[in-house]
N, C-alpha and C. Protein backbone atom coordinates (compact mmCIF):
# COMPACT_ATOMS: atom_id res chain seq x y z
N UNK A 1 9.73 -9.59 -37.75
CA UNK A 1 10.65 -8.73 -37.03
C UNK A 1 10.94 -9.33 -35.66
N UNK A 2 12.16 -8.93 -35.18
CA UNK A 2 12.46 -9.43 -33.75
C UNK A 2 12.22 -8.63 -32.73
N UNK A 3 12.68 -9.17 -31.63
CA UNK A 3 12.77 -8.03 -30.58
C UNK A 3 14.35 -7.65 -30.05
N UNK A 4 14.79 -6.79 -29.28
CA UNK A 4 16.06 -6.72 -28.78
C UNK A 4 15.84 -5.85 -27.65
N UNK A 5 16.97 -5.69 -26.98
CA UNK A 5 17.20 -5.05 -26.10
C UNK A 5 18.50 -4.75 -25.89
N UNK A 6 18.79 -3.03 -25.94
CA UNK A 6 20.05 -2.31 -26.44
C UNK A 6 20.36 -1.45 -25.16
N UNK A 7 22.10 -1.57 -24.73
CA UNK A 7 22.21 -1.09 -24.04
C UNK A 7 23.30 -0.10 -24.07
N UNK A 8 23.41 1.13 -24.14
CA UNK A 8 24.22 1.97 -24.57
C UNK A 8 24.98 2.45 -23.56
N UNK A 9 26.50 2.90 -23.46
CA UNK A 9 27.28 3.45 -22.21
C UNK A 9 27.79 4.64 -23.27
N UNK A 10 27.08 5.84 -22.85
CA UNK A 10 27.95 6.90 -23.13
C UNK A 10 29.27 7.85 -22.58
N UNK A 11 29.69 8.23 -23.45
CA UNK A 11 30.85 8.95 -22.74
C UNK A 11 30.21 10.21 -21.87
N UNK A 12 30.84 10.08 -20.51
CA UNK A 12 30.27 11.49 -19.61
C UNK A 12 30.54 12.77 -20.07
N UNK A 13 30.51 13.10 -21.17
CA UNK A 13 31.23 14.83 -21.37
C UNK A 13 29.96 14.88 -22.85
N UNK A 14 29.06 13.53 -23.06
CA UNK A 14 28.22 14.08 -23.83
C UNK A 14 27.05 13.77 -23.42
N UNK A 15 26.69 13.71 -22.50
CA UNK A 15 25.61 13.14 -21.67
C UNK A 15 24.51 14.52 -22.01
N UNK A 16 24.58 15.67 -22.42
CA UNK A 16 24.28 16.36 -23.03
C UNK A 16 23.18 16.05 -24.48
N UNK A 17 23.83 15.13 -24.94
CA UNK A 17 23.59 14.97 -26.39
C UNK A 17 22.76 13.95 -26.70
N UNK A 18 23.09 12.90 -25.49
CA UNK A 18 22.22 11.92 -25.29
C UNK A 18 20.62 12.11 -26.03
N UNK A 19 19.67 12.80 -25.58
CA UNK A 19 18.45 12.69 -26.29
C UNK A 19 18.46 13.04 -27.70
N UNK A 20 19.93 13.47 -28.36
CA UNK A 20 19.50 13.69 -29.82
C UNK A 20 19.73 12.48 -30.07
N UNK A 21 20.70 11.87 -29.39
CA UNK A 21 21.46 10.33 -30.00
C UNK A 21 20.10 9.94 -29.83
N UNK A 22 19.37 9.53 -28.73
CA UNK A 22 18.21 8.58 -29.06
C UNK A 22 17.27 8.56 -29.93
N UNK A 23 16.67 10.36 -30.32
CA UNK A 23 16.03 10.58 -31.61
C UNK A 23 16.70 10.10 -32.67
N UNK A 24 17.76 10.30 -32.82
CA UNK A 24 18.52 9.49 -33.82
C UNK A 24 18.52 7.96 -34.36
N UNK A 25 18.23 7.44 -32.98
CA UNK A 25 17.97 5.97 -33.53
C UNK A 25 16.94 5.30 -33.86
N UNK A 26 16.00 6.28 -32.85
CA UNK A 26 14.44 6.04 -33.10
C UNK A 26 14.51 6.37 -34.40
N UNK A 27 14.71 7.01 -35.20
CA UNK A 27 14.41 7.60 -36.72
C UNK A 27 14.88 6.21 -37.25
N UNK A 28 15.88 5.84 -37.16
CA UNK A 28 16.53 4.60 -37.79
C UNK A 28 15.90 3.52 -37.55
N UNK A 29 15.04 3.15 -36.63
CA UNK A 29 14.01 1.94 -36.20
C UNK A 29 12.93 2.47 -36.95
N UNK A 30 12.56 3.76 -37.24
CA UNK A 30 10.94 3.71 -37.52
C UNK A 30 11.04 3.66 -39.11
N UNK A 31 12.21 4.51 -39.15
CA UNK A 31 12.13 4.36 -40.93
C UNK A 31 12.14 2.93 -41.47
N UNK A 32 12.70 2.53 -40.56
CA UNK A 32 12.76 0.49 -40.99
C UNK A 32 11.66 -0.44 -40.84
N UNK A 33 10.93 0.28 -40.34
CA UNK A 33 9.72 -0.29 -40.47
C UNK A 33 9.63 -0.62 -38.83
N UNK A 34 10.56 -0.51 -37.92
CA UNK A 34 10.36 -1.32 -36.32
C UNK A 34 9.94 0.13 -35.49
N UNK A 35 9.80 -0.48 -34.12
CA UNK A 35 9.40 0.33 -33.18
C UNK A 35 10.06 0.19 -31.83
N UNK A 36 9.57 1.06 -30.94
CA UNK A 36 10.43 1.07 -29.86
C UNK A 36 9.74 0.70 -28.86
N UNK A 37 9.87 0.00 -28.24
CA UNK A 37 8.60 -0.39 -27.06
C UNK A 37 8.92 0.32 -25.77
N UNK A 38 10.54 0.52 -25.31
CA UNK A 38 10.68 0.90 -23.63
C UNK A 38 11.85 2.06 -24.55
N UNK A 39 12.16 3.19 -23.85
CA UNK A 39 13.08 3.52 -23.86
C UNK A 39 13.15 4.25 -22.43
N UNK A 40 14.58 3.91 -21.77
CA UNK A 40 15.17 4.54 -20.22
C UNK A 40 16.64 5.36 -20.30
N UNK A 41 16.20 6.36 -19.74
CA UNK A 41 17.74 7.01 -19.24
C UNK A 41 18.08 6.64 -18.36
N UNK A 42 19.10 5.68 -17.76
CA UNK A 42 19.66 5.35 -16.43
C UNK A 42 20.75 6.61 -15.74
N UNK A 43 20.76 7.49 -16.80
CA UNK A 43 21.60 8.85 -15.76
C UNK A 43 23.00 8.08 -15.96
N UNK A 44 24.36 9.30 -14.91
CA UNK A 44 25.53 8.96 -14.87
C UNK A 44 25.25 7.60 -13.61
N UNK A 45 26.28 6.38 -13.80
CA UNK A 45 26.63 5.73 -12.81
C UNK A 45 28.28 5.61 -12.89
N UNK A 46 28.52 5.02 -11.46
CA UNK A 46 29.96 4.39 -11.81
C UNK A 46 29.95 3.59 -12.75
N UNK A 47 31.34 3.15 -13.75
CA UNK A 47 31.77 2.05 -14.22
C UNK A 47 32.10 1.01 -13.11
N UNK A 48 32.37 -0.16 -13.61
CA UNK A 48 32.87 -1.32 -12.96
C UNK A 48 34.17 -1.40 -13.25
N UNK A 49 34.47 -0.67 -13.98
CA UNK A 49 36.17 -0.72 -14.22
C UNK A 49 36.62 0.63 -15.37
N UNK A 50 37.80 1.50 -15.05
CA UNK A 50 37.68 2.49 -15.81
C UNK A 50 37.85 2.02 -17.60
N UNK A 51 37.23 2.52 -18.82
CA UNK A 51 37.34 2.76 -19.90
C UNK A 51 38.13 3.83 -20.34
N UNK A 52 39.46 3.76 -20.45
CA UNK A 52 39.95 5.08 -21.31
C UNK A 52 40.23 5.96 -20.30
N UNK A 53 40.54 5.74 -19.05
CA UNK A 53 40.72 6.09 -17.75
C UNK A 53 39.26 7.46 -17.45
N UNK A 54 38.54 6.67 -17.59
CA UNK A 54 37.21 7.63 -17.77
C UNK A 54 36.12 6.31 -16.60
N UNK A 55 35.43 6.95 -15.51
CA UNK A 55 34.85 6.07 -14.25
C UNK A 55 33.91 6.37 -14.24
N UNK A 56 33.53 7.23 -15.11
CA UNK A 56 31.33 7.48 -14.97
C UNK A 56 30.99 7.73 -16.65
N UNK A 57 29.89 7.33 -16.79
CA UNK A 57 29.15 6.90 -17.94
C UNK A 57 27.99 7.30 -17.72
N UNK A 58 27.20 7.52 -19.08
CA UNK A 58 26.16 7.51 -19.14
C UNK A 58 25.46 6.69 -19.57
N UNK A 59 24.09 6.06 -19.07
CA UNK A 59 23.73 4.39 -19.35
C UNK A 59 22.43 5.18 -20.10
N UNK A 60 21.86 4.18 -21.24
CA UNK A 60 20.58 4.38 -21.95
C UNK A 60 20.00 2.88 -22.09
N UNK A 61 19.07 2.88 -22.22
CA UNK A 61 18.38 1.69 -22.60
C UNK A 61 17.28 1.09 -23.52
N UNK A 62 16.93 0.76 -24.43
CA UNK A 62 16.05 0.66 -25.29
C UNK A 62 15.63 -0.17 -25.70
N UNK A 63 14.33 -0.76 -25.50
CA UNK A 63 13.67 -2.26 -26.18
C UNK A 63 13.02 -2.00 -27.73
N UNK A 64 13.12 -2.46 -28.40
CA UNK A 64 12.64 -2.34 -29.93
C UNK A 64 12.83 -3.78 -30.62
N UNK A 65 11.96 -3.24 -31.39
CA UNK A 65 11.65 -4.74 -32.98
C UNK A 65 11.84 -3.99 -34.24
N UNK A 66 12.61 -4.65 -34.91
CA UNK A 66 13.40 -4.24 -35.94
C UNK A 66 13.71 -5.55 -36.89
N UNK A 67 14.09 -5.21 -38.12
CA UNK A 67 14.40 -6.49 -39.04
C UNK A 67 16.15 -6.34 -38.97
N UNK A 68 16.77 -7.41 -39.52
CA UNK A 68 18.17 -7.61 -39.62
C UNK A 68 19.00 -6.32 -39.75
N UNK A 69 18.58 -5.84 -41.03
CA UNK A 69 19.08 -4.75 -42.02
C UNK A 69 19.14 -3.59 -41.02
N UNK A 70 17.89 -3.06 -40.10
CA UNK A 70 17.69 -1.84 -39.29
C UNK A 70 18.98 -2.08 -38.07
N UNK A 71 19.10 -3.53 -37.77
CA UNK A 71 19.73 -3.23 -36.28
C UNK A 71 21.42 -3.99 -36.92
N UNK A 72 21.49 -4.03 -38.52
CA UNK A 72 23.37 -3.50 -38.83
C UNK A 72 23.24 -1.94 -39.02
N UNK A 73 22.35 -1.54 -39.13
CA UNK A 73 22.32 0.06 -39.31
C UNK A 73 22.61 0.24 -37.40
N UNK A 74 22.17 0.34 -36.71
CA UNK A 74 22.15 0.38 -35.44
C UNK A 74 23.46 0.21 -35.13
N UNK A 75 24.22 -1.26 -35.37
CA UNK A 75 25.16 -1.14 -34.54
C UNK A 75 26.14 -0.62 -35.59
N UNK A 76 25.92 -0.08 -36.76
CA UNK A 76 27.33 0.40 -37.39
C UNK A 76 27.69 1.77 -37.27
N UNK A 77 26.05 2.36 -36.27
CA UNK A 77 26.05 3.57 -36.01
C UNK A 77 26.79 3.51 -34.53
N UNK A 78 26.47 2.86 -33.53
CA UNK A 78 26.82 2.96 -32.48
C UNK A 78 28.62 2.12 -32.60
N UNK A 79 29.45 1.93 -33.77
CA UNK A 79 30.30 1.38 -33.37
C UNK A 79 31.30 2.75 -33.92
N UNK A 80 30.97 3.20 -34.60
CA UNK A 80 31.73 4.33 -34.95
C UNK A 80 31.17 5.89 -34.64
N UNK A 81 30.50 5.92 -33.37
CA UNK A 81 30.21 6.90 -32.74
C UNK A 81 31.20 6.91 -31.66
N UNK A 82 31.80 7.66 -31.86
CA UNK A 82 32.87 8.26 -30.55
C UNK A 82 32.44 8.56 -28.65
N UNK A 83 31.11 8.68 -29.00
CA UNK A 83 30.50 8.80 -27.99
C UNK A 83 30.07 7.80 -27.28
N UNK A 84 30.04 6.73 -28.13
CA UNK A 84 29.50 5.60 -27.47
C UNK A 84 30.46 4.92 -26.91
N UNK A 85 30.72 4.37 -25.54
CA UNK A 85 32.06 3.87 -25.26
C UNK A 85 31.99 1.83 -25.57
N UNK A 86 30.67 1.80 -24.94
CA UNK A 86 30.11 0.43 -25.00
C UNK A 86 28.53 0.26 -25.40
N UNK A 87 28.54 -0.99 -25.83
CA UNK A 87 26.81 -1.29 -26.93
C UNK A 87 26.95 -2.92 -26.54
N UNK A 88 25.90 -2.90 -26.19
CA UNK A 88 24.94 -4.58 -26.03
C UNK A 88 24.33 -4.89 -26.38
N UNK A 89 24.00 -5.44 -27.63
CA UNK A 89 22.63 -5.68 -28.14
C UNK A 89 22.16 -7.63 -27.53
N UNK A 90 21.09 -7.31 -27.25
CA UNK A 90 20.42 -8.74 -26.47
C UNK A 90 19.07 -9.37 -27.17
N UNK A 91 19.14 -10.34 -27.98
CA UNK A 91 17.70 -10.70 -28.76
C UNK A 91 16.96 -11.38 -27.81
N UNK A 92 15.24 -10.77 -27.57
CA UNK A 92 14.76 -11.01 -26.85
C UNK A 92 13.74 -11.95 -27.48
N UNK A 93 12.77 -13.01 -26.71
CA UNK A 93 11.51 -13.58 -27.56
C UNK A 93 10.31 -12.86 -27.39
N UNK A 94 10.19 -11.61 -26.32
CA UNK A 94 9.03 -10.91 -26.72
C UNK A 94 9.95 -9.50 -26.63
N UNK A 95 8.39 -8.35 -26.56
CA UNK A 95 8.34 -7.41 -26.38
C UNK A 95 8.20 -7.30 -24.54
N UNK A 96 9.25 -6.05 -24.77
CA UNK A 96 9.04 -6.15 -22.93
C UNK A 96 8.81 -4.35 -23.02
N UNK A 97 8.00 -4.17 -21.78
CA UNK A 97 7.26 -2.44 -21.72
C UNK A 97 7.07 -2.45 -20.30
N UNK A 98 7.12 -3.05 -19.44
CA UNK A 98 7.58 -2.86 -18.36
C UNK A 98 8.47 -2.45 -18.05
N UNK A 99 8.95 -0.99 -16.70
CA UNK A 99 10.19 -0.78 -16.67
C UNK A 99 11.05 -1.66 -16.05
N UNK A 100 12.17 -1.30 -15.81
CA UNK A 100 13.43 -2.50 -15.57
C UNK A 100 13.85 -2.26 -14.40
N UNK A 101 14.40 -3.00 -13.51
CA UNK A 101 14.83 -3.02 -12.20
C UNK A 101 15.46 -1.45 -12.12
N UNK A 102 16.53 -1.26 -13.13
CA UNK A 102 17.44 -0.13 -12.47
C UNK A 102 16.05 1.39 -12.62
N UNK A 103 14.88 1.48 -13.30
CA UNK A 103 14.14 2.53 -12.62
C UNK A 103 13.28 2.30 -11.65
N UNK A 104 12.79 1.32 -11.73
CA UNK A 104 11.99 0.85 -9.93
C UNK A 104 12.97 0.89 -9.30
N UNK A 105 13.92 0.67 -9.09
CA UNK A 105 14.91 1.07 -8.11
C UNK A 105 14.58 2.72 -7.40
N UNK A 106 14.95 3.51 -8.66
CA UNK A 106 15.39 4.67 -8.39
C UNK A 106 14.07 5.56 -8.25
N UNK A 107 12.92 5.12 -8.45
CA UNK A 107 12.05 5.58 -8.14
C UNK A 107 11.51 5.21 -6.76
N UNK A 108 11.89 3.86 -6.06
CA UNK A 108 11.88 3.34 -4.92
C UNK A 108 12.22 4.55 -4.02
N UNK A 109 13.93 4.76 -4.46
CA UNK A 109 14.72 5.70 -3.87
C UNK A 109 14.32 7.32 -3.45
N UNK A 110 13.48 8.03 -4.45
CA UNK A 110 12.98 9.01 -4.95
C UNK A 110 11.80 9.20 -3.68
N UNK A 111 11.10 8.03 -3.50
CA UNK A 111 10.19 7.60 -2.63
C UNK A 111 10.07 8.14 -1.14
N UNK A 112 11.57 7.36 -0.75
CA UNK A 112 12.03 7.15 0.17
C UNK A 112 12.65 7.96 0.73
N UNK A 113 13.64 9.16 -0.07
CA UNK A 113 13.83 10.16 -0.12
C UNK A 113 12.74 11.73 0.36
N UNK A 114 11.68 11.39 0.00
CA UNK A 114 10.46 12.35 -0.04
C UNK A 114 10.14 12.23 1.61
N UNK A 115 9.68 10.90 1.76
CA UNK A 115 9.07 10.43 2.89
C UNK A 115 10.09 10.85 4.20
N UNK A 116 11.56 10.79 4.01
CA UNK A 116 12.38 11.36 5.48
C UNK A 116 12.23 12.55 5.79
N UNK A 117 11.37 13.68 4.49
CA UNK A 117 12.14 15.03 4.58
C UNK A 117 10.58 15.25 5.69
């Protein structure tokens, strides 16, 4: 099995729905035999450029190992999900479980935030 790293941009009006979508995929990795090593909600951010004249998104993120077959299931789910505006899939050579810059960031922030009040 490989590794990857998946990056999902949801549409802002279902940002709502988001954690079923992720149970959703997790089911589709585990039934395949793979697993999930990181999963992150990055929350609404700006876009870098509007989609569909639409300027905030919802970002997800997910590291997993999966065989071929699990991650065309993956992206044939995320290509004909309406919700999904954009998908990245990135093959990695390990497993990564460390979090990722954009939540040390925001936990930095969270920090820093506490400490002025």
């Amino acid at each position: 099995m490989r590794h990857y790293e998946i990056t999902l941009i949801v549409h802002p009006d279902q940002s709502s729905q988001v954690t079923t979508m992720t149970e959703k995929y997790k089911e589709i990795i585990t039934t395949g035999g793979g697993g999930v090593h990181r999963e992150e909600d990055w929350g609404r951010k700006h876009l870098a450029y509007p989609i569909n004249k639409i300027y905030k998104a919802h970002y997800l993120m997910m590291n997993i190992e999966c065989d071929k077959e699990t991650l065309d299931k993956l992206n044939y789910n995320f290509r004909f999900n309406d919700a999904v505006l954009r998908n990245l899939i990135i093959s990695k050579s390990k497993a990564i479980t460390t979090p990722s810059i954009m939540m040390t960031n925001t936990e930095e922030e969270k920090e820093k935030a506490t400490t002025k009040k």
